[in-house]
C-alpha atoms as a PDB file:
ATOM      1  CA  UNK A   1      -7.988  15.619  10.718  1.00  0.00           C
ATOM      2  CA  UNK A   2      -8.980  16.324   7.172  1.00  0.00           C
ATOM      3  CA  UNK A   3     -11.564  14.489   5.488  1.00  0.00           C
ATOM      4  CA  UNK A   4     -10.046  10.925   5.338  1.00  0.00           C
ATOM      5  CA  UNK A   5     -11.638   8.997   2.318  1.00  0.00           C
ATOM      6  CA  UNK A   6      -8.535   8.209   0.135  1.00  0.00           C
ATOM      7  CA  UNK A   7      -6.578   5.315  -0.813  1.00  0.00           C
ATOM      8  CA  UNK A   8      -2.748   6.433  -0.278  1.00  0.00           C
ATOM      9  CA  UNK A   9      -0.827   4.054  -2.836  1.00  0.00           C
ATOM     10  CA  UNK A  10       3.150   3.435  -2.045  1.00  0.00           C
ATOM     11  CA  UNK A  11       6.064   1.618  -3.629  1.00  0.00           C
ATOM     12  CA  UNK A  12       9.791   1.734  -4.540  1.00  0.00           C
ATOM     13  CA  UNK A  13      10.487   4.141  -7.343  1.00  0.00           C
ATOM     14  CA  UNK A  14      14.032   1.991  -7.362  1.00  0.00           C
ATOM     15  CA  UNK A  15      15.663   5.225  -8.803  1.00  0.00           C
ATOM     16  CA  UNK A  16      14.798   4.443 -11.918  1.00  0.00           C
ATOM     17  CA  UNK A  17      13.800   7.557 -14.407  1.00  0.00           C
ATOM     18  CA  UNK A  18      12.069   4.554 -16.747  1.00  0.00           C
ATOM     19  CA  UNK A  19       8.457   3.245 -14.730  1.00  0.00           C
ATOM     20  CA  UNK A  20       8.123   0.255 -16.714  1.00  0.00           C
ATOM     21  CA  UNK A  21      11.453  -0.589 -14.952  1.00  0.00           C
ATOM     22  CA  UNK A  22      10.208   0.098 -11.204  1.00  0.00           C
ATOM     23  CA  UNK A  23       7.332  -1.024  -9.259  1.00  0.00           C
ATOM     24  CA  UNK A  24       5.312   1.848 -10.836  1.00  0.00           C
ATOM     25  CA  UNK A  25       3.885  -0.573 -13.329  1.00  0.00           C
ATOM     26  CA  UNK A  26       1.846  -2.088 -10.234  1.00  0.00           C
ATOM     27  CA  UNK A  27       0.391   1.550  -9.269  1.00  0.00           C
ATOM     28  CA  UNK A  28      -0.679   2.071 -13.436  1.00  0.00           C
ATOM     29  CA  UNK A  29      -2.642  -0.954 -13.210  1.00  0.00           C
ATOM     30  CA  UNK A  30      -4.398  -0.418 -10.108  1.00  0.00           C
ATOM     31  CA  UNK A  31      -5.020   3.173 -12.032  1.00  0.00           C
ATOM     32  CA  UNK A  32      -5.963   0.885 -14.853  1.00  0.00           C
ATOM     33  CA  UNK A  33      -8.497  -1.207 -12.729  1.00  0.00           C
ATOM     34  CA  UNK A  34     -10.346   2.248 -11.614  1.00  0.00           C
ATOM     35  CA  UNK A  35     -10.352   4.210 -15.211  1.00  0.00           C
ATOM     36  CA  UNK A  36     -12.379   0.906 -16.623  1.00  0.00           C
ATOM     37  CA  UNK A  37     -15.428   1.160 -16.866  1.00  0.00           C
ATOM     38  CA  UNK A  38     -16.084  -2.278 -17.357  1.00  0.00           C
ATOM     39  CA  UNK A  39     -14.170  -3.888 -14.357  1.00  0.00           C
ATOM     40  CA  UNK A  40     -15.706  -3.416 -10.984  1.00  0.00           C
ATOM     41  CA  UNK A  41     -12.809  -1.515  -9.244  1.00  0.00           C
ATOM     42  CA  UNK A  42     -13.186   1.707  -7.336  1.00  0.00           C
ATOM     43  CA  UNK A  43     -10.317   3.213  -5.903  1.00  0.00           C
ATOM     44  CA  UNK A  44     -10.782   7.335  -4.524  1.00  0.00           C
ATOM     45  CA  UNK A  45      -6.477   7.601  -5.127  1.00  0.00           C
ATOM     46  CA  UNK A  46      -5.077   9.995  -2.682  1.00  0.00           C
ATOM     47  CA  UNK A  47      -2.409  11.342  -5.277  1.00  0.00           C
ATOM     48  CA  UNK A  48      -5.015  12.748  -7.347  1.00  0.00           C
ATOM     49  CA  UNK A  49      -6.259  14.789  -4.559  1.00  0.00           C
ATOM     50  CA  UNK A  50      -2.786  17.737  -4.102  1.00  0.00           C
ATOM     51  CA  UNK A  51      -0.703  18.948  -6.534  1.00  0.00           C
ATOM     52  CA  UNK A  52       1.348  16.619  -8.863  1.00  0.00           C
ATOM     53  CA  UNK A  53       5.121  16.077  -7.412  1.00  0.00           C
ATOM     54  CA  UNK A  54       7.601  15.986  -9.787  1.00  0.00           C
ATOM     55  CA  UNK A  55      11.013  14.258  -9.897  1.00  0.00           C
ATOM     56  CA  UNK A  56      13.261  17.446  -9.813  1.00  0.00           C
ATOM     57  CA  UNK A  57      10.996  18.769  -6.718  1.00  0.00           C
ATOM     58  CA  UNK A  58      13.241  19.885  -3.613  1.00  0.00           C
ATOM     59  CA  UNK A  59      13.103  16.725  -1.063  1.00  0.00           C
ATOM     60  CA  UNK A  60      11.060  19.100   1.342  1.00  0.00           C
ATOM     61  CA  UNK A  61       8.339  19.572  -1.079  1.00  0.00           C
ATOM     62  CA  UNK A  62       8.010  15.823  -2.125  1.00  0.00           C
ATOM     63  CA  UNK A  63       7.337  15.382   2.007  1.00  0.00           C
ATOM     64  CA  UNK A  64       5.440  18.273   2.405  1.00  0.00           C
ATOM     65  CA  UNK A  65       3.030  16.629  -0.741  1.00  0.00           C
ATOM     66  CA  UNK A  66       3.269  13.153   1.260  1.00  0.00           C
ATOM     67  CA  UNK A  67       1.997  14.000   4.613  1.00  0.00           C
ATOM     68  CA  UNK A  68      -0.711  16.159   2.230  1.00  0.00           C
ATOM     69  CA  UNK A  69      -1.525  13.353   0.837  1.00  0.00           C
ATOM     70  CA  UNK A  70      -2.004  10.497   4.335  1.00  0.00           C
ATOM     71  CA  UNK A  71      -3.670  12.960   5.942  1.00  0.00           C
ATOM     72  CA  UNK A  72      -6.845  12.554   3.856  1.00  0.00           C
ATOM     73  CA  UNK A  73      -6.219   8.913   3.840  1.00  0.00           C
ATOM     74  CA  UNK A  74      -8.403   6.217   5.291  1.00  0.00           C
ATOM     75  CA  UNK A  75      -5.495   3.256   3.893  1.00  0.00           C
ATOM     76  CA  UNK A  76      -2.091   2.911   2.100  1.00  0.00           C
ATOM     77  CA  UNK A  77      -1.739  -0.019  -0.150  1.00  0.00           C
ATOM     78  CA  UNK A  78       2.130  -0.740   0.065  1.00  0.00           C
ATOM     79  CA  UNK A  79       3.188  -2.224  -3.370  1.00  0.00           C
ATOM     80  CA  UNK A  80       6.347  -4.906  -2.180  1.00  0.00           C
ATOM     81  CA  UNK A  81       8.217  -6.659  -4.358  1.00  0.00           C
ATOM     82  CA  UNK A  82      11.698  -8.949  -4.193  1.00  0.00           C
ATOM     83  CA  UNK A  83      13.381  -5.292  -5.329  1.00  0.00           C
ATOM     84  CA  UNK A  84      11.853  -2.950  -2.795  1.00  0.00           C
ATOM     85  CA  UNK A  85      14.869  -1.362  -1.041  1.00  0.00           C
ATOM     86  CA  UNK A  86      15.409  -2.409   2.998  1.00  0.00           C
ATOM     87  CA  UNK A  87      16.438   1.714   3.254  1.00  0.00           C
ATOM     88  CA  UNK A  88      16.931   4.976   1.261  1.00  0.00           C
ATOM     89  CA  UNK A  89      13.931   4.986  -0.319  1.00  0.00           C
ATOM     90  CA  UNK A  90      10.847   7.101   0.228  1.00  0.00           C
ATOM     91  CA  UNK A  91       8.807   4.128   0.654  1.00  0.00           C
ATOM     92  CA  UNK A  92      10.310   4.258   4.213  1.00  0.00           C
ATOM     93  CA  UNK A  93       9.211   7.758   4.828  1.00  0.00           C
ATOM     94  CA  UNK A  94       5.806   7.040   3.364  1.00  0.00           C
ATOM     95  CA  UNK A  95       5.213   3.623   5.913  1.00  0.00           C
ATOM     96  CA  UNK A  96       7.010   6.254   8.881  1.00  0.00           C
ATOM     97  CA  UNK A  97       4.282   8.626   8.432  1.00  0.00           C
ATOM     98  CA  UNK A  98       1.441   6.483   7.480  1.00  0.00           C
ATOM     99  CA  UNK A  99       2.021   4.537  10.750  1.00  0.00           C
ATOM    100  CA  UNK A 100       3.337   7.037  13.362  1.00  0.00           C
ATOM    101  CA  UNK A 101       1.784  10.303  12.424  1.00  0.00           C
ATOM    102  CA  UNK A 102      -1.247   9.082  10.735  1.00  0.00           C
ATOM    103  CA  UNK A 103      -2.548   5.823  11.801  1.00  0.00           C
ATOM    104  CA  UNK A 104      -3.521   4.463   8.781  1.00  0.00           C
ATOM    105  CA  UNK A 105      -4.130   0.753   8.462  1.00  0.00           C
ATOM    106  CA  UNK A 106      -1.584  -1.124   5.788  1.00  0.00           C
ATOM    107  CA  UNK A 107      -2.490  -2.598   2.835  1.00  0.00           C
ATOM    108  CA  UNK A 108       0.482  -4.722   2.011  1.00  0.00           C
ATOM    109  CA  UNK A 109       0.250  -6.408  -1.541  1.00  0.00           C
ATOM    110  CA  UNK A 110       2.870  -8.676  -2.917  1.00  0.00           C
ATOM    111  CA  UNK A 111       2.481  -9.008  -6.990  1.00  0.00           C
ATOM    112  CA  UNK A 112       5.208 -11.576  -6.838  1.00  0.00           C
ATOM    113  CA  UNK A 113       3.183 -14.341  -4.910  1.00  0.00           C
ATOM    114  CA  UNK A 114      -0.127 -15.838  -5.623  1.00  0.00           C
ATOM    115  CA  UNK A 115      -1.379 -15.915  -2.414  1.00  0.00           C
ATOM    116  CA  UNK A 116      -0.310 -15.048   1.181  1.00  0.00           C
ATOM    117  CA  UNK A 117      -0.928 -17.422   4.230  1.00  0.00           C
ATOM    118  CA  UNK A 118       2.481 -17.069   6.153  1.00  0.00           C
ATOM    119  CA  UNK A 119       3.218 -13.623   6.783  1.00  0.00           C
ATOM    120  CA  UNK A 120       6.568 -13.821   8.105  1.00  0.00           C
ATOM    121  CA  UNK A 121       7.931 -15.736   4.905  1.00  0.00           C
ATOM    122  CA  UNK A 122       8.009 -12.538   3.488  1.00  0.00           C
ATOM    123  CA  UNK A 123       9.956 -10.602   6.070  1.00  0.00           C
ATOM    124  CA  UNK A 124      13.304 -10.691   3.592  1.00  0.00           C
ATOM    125  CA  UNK A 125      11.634  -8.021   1.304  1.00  0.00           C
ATOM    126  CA  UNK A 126       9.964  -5.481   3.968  1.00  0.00           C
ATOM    127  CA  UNK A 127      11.427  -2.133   4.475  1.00  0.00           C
ATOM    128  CA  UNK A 128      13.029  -1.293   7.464  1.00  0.00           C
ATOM    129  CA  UNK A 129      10.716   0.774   8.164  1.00  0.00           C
ATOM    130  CA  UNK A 130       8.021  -1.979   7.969  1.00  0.00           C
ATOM    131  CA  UNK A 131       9.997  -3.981   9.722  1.00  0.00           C
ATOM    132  CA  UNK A 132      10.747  -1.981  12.938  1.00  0.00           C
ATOM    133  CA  UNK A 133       6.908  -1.020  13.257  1.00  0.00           C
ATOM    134  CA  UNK A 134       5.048  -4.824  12.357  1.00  0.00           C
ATOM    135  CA  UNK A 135       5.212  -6.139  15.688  1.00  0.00           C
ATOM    136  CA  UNK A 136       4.169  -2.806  17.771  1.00  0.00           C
ATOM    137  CA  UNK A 137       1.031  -2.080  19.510  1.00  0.00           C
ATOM    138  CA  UNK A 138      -1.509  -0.301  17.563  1.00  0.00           C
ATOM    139  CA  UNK A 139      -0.095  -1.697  14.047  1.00  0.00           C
ATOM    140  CA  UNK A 140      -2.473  -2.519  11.764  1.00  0.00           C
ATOM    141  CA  UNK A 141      -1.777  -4.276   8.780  1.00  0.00           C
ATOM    142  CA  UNK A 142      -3.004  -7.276   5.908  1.00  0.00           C
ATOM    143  CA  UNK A 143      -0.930  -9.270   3.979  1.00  0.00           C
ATOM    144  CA  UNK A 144      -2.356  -9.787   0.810  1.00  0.00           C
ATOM    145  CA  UNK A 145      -1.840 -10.788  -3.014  1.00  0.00           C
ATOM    146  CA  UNK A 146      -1.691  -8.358  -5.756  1.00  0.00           C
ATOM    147  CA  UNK A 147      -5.127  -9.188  -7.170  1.00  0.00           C
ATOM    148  CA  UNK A 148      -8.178  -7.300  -7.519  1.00  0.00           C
ATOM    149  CA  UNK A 149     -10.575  -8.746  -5.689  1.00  0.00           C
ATOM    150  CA  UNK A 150      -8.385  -9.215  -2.383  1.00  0.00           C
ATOM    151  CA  UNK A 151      -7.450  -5.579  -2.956  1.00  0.00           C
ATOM    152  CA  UNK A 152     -11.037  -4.004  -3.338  1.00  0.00           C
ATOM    153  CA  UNK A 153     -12.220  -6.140  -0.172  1.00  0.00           C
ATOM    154  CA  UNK A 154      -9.290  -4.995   1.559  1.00  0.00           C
ATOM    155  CA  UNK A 155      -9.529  -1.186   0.872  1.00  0.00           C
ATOM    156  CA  UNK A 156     -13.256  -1.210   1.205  1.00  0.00           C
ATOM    157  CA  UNK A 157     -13.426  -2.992   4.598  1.00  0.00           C
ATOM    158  CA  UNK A 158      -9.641  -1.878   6.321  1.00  0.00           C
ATOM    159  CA  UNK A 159      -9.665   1.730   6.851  1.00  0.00           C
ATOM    160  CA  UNK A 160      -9.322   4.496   9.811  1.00  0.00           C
ATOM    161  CA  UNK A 161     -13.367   3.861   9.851  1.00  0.00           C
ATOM    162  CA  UNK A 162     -13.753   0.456   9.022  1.00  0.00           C
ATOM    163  CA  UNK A 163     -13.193  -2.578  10.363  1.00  0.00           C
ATOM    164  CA  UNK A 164      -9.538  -2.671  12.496  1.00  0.00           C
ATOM    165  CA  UNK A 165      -6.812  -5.272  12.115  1.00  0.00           C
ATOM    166  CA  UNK A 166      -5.001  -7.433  15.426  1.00  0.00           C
ATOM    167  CA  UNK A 167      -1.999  -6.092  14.948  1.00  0.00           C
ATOM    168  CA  UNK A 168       0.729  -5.859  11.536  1.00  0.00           C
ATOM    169  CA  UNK A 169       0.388  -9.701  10.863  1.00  0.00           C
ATOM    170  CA  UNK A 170      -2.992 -10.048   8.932  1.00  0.00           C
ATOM    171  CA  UNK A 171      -4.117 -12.025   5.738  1.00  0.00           C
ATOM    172  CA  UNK A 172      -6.928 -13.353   3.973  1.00  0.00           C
ATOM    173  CA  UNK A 173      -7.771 -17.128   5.645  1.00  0.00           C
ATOM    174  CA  UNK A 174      -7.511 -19.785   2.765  1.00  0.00           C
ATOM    175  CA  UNK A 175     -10.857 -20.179   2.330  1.00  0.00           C
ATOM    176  CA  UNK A 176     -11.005 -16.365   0.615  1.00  0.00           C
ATOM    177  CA  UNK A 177      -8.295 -16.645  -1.096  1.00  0.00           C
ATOM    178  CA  UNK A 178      -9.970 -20.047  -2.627  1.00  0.00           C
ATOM    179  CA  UNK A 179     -13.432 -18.046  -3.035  1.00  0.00           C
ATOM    180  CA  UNK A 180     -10.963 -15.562  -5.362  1.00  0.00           C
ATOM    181  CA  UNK A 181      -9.117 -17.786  -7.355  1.00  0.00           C
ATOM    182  CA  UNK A 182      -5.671 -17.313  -5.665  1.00  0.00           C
ATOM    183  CA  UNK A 183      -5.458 -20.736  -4.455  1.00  0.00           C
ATOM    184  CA  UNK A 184      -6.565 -23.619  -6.493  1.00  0.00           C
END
């Protein structure tokens, strides 16, 4: 296995051509987050690491770049929102690989909810892909909100060489999500 240090970010394009229109806006400000200086953020992004993909690339390329890309990756942060397609997105692909080739520990962030504490009530908007794999053996995922702090501990602490999850049903007790604000 490659050198596995990277952070493997994945959403739903949602066919759109326009980014401020798809779940892309999420990825640009985790982006955002790393490029300041003055936030503490750190993210080593496992796009930045291959060749740039672009949206006329053959279908067999864009895969080839994708299982590139998870196999130097400790995590994936999955971006989900209420618009993240159940199938025929890449996303799909992406969670596929990440869980069956490549073992990598999930990173599930929801920018549409302040805080997380009941997994399952969130079930309507996962993949199919998620879906079939959450309750298997070997899964590892958290559950978290899209915020910064719950994201840095998570990608610092969750990875192939970190510390493991139970199984695909994981968040951040109240008490942390308190400590960051996410629950008042």
């Amino acid at each position: 296995m490659a050198n596995r240090t990277g952070t493997y970010v994945a959403f739903d394009g949602l066919g759109e051509k326009d980014p401020t229109k798809s779940d892309f806006r999420y990825y640009s400000t985790i982006q955002a987050w790393s490029a300041n200086k003055n936030i503490k953020f750190s993210l080593t992004n496992s796009h930045e690491k291959t060749d740039a993909v672009r949206d006329t690339s053959k279908r067999t390329t864009l895969y080839a770049r994708i299982q590139e890309r998870l196999k130097s990756s400790k995590n994936m942060l999955v971006i989900l929102t209420k618009k993240t397609r159940f199938t025929g997105s890449v996303l799909s692909y992406e969670i596929e690989q990440a869980i069956d080739t490549y073992k990598i520990p999930l990173i599930i962030a929801y920018p549409e909810f302040s805080s997380i504490l009941n997994v399952e009530s969130h079930s309507d908007i996962w993949p199919k892909a998620l879906a079939e794999r959450i309750n298997n053996t070997g899964v590892e995922a958290i559950h978290i909100a899209f915020a910064k702090d719950c994201i840095m501990d998570a990608i610092t602490r969750f990875h192939v060489n970190g510390e493991h999850l139970s199984d695909g049903k994981n968040y951040y007790n109240r008490d942390a999500q308190i400590k960051w604000g996410l629950i008042r």
